[in-house]
Protein backbone atom coordinates (compact mmCIF):
# COMPACT_ATOMS: atom_id res chain seq x y z
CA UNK A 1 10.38 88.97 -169.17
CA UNK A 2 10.81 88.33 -172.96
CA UNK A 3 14.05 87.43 -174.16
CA UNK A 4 12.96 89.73 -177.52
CA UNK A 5 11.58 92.42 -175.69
CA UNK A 6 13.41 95.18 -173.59
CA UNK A 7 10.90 97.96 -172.21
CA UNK A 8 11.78 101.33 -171.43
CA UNK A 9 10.66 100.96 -168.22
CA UNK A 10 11.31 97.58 -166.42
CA UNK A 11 14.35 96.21 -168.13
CA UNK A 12 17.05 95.33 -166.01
CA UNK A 13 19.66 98.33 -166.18
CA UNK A 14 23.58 97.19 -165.16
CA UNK A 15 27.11 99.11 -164.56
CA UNK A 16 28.44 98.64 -168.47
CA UNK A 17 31.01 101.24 -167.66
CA UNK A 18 32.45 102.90 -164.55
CA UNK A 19 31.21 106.21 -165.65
CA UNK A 20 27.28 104.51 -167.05
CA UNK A 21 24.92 102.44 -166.51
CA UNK A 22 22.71 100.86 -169.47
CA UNK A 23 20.17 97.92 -170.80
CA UNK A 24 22.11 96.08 -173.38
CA UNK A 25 20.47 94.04 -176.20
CA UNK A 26 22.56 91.55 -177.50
CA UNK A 27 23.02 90.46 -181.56
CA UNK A 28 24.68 88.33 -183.52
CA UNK A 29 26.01 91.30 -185.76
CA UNK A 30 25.62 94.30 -183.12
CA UNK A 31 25.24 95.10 -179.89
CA UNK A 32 22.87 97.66 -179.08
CA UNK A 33 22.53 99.29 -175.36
CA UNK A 34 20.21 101.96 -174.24
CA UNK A 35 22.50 104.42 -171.34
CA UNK A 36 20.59 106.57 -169.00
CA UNK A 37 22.41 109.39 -169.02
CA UNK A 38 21.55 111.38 -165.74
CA UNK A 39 21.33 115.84 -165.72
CA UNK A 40 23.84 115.96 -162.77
CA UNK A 41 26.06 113.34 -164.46
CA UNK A 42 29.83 114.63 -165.59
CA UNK A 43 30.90 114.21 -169.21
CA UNK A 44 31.85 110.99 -170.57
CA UNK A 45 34.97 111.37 -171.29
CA UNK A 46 36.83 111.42 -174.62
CA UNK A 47 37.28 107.90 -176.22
CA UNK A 48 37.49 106.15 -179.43
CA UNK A 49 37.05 102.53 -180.73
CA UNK A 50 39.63 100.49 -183.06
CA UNK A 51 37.14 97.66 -183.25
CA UNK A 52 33.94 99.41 -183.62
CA UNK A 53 31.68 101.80 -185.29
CA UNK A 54 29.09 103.50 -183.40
CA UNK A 55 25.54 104.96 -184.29
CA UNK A 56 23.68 106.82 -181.90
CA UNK A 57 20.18 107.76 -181.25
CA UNK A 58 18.73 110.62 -179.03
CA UNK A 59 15.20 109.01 -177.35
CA UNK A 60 14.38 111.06 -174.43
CA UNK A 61 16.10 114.42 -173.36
CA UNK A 62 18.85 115.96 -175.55
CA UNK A 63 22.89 115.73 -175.26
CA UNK A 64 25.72 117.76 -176.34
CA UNK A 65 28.52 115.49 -177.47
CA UNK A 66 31.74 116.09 -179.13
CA UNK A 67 32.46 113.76 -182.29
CA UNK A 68 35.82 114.48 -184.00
CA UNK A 69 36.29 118.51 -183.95
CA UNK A 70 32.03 118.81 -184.15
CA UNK A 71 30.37 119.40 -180.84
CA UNK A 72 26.84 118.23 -181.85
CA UNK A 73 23.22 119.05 -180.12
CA UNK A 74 21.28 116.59 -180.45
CA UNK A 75 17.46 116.15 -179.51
CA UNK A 76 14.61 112.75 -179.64
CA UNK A 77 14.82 111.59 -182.71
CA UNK A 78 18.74 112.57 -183.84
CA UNK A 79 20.76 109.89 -185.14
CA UNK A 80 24.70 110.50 -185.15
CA UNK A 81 27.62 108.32 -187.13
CA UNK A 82 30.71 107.55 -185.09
CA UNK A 83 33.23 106.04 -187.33
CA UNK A 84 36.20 103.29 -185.98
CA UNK A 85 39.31 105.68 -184.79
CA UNK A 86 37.15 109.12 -184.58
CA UNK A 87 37.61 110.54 -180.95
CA UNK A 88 34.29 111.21 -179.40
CA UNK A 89 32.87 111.92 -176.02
CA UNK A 90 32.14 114.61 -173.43
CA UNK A 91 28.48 113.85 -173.60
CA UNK A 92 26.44 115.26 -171.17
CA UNK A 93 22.42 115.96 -171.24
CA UNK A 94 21.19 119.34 -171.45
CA UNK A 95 18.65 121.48 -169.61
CA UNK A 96 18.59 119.48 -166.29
CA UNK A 97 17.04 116.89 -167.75
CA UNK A 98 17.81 113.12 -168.08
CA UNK A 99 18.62 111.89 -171.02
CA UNK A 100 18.06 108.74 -172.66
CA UNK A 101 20.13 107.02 -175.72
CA UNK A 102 20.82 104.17 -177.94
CA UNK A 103 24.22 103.24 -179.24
CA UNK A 104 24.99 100.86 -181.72
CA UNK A 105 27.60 98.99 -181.91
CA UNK A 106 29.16 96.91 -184.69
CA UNK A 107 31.21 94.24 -184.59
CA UNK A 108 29.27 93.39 -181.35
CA UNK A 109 30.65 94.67 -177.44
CA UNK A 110 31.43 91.98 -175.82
CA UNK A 111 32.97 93.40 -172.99
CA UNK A 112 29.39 95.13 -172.91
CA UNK A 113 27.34 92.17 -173.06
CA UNK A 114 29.47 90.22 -170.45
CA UNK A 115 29.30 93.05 -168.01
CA UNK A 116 25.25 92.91 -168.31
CA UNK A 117 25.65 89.61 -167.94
CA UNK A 118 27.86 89.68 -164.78
């Protein structure tokens, strides 16, 4: 496989987190990683980064997610802005359908890119 290309389908997909597994594509600036986010899956749960702002893109499915005191719908297509220190979370996908996503993550994850890369 391409070291510049990362299919939907066919691109290795590792444990990131306890709670989700993802395809991480790895920057110099940012660290982007597509989640699979499963219909029977729980919530994430509530978080937030010191280090890090977060961007996230709906590609497949939709999600309700809680960012702040805003829980947000969002469908293919939706872009959100998570800002450094803003509680987020409880993201789950809708309508018994799997969802797909892609955060992005700047200053780079590397405790995300080291767990993809074992």
């Amino acid at each position: 496989m391409s070291e510049f290309l990362f299919p939907l389908d066919g691109s290795p997909i590792h444990q990131i987190r306890p709670d989700l597994k993802g395809t991480v594509c790895e920057g110099e600036g940012v660290t982007l990683v597509r989640w699979d986010i499963p219909a029977d899956r729980s919530p994430t749960p509530i978080h937030s980064h010191t280090d890090h702002e977060q961007f996230t893109i709906i590609v497949t499915g939709s999600v309700e997610t809680t960012v702040g005191d805003q829980v947000l719908i969002l469908h293919p297509g939706d872009m959100c802005r998570i800002d450094r220190n803003v509680p987020h979370g409880k993201t789950r996908a809708l309508n018994g359908i799997n969802a797909v996503l892609i955060d992005v993550f700047s200053p780079p994850r590397d405790e995300y890119v080291a767990a993809a890369r074992g």
